[in-house]
C-alpha atoms as a PDB file:
ATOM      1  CA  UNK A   1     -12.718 145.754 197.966  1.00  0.00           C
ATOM      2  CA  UNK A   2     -13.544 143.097 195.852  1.00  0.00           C
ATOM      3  CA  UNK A   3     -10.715 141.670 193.842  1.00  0.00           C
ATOM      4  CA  UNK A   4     -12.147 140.084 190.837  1.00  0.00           C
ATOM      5  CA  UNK A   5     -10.491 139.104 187.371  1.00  0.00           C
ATOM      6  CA  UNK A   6     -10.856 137.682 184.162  1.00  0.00           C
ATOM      7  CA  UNK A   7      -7.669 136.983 183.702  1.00  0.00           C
ATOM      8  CA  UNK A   8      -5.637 132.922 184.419  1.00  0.00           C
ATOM      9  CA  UNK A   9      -3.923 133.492 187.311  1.00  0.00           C
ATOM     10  CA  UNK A  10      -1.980 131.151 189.461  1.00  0.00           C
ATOM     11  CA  UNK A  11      -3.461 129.298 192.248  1.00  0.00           C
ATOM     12  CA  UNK A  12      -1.233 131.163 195.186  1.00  0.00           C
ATOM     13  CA  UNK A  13      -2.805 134.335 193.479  1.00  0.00           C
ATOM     14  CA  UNK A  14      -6.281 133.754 193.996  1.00  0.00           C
ATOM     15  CA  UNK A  15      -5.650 131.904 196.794  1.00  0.00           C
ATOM     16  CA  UNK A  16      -4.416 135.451 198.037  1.00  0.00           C
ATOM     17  CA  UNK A  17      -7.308 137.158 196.505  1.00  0.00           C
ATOM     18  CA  UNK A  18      -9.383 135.266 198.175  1.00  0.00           C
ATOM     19  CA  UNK A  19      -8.080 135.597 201.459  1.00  0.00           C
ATOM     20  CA  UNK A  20      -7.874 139.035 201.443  1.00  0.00           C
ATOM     21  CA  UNK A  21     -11.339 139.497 200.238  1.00  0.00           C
ATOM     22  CA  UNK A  22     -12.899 137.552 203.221  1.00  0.00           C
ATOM     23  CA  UNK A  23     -10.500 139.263 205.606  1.00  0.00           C
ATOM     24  CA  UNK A  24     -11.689 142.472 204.489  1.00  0.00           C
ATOM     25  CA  UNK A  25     -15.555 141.697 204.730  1.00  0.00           C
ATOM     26  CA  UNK A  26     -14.610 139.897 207.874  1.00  0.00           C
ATOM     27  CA  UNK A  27     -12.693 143.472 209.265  1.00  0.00           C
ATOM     28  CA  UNK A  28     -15.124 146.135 208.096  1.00  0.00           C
ATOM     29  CA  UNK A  29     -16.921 148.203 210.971  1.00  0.00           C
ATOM     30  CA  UNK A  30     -14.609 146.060 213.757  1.00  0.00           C
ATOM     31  CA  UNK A  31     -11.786 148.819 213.552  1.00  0.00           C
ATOM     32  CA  UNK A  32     -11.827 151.936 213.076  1.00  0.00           C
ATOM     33  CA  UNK A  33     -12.560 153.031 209.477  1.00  0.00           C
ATOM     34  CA  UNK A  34      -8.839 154.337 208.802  1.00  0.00           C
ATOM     35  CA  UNK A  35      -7.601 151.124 209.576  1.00  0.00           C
ATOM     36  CA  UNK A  36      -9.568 149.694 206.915  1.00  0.00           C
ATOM     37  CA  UNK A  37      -8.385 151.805 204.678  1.00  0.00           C
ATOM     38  CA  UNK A  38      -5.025 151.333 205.410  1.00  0.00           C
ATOM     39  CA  UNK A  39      -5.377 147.362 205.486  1.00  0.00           C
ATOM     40  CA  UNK A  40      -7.674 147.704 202.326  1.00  0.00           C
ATOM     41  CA  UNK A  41      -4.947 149.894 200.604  1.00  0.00           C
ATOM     42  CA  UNK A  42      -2.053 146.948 201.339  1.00  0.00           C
ATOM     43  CA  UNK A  43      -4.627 144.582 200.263  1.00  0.00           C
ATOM     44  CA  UNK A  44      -5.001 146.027 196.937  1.00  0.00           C
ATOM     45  CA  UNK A  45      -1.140 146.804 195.953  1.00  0.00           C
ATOM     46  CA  UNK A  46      -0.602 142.984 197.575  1.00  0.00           C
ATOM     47  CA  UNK A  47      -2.542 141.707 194.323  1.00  0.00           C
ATOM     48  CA  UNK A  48      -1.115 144.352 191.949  1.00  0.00           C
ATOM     49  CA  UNK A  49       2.641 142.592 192.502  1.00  0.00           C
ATOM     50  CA  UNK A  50       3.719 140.606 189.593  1.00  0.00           C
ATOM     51  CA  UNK A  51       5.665 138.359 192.660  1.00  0.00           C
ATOM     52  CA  UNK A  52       3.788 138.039 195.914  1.00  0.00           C
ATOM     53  CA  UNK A  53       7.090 138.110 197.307  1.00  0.00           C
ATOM     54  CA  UNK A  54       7.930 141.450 196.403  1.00  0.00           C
ATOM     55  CA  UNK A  55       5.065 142.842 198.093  1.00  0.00           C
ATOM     56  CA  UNK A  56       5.466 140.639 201.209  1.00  0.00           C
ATOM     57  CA  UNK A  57       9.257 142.102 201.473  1.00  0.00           C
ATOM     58  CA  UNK A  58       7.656 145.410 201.517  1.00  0.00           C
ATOM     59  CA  UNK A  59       5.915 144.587 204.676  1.00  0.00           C
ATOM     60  CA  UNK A  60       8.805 142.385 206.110  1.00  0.00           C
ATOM     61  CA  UNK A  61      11.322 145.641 205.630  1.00  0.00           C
ATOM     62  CA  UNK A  62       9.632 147.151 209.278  1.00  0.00           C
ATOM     63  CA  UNK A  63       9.933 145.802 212.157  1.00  0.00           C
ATOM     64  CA  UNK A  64       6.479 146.546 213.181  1.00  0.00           C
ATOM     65  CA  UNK A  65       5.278 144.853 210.452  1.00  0.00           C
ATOM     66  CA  UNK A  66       7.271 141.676 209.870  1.00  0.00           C
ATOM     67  CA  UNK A  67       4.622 139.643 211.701  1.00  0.00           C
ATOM     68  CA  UNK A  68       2.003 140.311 209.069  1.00  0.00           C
ATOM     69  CA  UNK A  69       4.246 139.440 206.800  1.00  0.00           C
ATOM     70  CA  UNK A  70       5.383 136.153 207.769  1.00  0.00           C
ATOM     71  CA  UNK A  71       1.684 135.833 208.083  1.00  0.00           C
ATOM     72  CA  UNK A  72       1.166 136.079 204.594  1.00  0.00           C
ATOM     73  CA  UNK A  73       4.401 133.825 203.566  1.00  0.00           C
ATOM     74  CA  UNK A  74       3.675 131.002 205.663  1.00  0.00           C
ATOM     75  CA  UNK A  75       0.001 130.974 204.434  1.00  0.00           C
ATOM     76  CA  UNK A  76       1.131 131.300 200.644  1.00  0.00           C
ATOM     77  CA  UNK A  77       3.761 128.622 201.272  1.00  0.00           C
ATOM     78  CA  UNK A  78       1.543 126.428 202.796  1.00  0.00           C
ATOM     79  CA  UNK A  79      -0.853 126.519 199.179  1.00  0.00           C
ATOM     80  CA  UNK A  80       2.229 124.635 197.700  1.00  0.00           C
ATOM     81  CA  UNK A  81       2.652 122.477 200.584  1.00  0.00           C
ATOM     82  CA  UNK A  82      -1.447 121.029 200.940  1.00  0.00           C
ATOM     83  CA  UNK A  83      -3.901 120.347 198.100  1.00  0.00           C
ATOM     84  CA  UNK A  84      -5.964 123.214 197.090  1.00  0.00           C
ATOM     85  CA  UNK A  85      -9.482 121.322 198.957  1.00  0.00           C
ATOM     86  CA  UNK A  86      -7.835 121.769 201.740  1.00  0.00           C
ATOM     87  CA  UNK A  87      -5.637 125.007 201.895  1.00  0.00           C
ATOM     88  CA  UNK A  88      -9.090 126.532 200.362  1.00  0.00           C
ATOM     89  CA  UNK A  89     -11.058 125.321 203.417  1.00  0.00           C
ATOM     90  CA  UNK A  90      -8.869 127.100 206.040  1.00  0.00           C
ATOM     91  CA  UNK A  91      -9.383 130.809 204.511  1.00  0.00           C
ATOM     92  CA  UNK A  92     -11.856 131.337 207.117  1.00  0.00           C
ATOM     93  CA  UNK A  93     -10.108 130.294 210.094  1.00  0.00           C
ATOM     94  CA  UNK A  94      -7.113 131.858 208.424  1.00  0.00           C
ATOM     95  CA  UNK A  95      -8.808 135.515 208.176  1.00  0.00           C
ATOM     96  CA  UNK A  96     -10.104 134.839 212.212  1.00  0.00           C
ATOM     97  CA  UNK A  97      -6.071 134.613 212.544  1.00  0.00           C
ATOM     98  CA  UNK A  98      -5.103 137.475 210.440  1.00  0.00           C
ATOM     99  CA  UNK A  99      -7.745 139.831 211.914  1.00  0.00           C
ATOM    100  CA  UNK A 100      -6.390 138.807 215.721  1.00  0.00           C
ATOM    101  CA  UNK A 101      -3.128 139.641 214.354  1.00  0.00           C
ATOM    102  CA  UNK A 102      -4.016 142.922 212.797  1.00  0.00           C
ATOM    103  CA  UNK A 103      -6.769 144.433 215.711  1.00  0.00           C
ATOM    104  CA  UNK A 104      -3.582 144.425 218.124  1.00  0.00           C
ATOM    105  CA  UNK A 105      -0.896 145.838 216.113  1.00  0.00           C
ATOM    106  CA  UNK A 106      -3.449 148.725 214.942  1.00  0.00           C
ATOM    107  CA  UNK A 107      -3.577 149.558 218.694  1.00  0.00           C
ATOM    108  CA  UNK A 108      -0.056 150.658 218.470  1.00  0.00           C
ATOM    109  CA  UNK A 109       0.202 154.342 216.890  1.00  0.00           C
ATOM    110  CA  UNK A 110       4.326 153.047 215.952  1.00  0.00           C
ATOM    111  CA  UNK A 111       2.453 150.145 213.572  1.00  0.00           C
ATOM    112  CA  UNK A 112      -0.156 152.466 212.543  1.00  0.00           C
ATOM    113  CA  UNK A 113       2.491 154.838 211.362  1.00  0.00           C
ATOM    114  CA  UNK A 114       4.392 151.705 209.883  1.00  0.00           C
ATOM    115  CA  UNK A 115       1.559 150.205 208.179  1.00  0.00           C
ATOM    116  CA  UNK A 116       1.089 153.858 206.611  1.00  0.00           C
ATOM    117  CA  UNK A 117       4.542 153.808 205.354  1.00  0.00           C
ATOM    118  CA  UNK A 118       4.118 150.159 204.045  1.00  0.00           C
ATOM    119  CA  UNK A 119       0.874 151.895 202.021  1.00  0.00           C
ATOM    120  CA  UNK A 120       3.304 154.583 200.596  1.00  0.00           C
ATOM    121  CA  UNK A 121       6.116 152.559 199.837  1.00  0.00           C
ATOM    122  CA  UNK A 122       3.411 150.654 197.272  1.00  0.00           C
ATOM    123  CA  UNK A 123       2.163 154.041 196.207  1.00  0.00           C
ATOM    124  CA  UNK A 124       5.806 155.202 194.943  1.00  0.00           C
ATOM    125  CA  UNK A 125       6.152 152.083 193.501  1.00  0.00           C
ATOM    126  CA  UNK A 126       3.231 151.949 191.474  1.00  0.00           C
ATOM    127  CA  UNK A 127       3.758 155.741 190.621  1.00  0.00           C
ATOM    128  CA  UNK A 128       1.152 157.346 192.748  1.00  0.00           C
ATOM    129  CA  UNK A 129       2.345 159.345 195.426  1.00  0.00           C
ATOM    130  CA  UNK A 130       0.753 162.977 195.471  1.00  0.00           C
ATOM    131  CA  UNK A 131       3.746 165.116 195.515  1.00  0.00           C
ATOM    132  CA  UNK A 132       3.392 168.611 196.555  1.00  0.00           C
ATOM    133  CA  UNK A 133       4.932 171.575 194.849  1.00  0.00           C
ATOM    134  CA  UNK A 134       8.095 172.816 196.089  1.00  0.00           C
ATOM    135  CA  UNK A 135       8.008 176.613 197.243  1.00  0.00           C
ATOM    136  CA  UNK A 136       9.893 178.559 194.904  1.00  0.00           C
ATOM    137  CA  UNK A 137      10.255 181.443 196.916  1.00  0.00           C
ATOM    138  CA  UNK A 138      10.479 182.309 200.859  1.00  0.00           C
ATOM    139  CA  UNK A 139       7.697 184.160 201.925  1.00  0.00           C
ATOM    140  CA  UNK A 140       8.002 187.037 204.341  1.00  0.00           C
ATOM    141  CA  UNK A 141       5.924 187.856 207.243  1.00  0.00           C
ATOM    142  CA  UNK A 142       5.314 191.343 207.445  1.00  0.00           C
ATOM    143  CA  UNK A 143       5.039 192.938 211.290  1.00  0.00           C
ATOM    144  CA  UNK A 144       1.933 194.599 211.639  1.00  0.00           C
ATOM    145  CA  UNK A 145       2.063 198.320 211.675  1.00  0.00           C
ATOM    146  CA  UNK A 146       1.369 200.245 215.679  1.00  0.00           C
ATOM    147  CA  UNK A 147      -1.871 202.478 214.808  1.00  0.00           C
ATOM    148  CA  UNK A 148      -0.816 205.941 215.231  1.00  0.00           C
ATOM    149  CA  UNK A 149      -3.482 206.769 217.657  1.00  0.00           C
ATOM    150  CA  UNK A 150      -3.169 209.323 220.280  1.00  0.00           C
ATOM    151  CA  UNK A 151      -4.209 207.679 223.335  1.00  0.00           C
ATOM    152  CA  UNK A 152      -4.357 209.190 226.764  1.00  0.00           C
ATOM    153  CA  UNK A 153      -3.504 206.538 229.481  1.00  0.00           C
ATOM    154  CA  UNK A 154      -6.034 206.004 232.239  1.00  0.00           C
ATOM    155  CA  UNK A 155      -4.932 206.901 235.530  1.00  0.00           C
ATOM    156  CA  UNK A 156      -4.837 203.741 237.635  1.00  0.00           C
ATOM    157  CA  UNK A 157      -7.579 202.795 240.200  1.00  0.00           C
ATOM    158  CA  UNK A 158      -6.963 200.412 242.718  1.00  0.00           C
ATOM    159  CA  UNK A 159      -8.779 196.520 242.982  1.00  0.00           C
ATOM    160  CA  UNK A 160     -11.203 197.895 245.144  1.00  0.00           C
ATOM    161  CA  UNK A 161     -12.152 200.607 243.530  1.00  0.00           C
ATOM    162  CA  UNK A 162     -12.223 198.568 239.989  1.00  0.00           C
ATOM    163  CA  UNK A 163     -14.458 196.345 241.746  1.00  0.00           C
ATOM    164  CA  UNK A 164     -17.121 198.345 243.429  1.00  0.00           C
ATOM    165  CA  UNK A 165     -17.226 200.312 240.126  1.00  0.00           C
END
């Protein structure tokens, strides 16, 4: 994902961009591909926010995910706190952090699930959850019919003499 724009933005935004992007090219091929996705997926709603806060609250509302998201806060906050030389210089170090961070919650199928729902809660903000049609109807099972076939039984033969037959 490459998050690119021709648009002014605020320096916290494409501070953020710009973090994200490195993370990502940083992440690719060292977990496993759904991960990415999933990580790529918060990346990209993360940017779409008018208020970075909003989307950071998304990820603070689990408990599983929290951690990311003071991540994220302290690392936006800090942008106010530093010149932008400076904060600019740390995005490597700061995606080293962030990867640590995100390789050992991903090894947790709870956070996996969590960081799924994080995904969705973006996608039914932004308006694009897939929603399946209801069933209008109940549909019944028929029992399959017994063949009417006229079938002698066998008469029954011992295991011995099954087996040296």
């Amino acid at each position: 994902m490459d998050i690119t724009s021709t648009e002014a933005i605020s320096f916290n935004v494409f501070y953020l961009n710009e973090f994200l992007n490195i993370t990502l090219k940083k992440i690719e091929g060292k977990v496993a591909k759904t991960h990415f996705e999933v990580l790529e997926n918060i990346s990209s709603y993360l940017v779409r926010e008018e208020n970075i806060v909003d989307g950071l609250e998304k990820l603070a509302k689990f408990q599983q995910t929290n951690d990311l998201a003071i991540f994220l806060f302290d690392m936006v906050e800090r942008a106010n706190d530093y010149g932008p030389k400076i904060v600019y210089n740390t995005l490597p170090d700061l995606a080293d952090d962030f990867l640590s961070l995100y390789a050992l919650m991903v090894e947790d199928d709870e956070c996996v699930d969590t960081l799924q729902k994080v995904v969705d809660s973006f996608k039914e903000k932004f308006g694009e959850i897939n929603k399946t049609p209801a069933i209008k109807t109940a549909e019944t099972i028929e029992t399959p019919q017994k063949p009417n076939v006229d079938e002698k039984p066998e008469g029954e033969i011992s295991f011995n003499e099954f087996y040296s037959t």
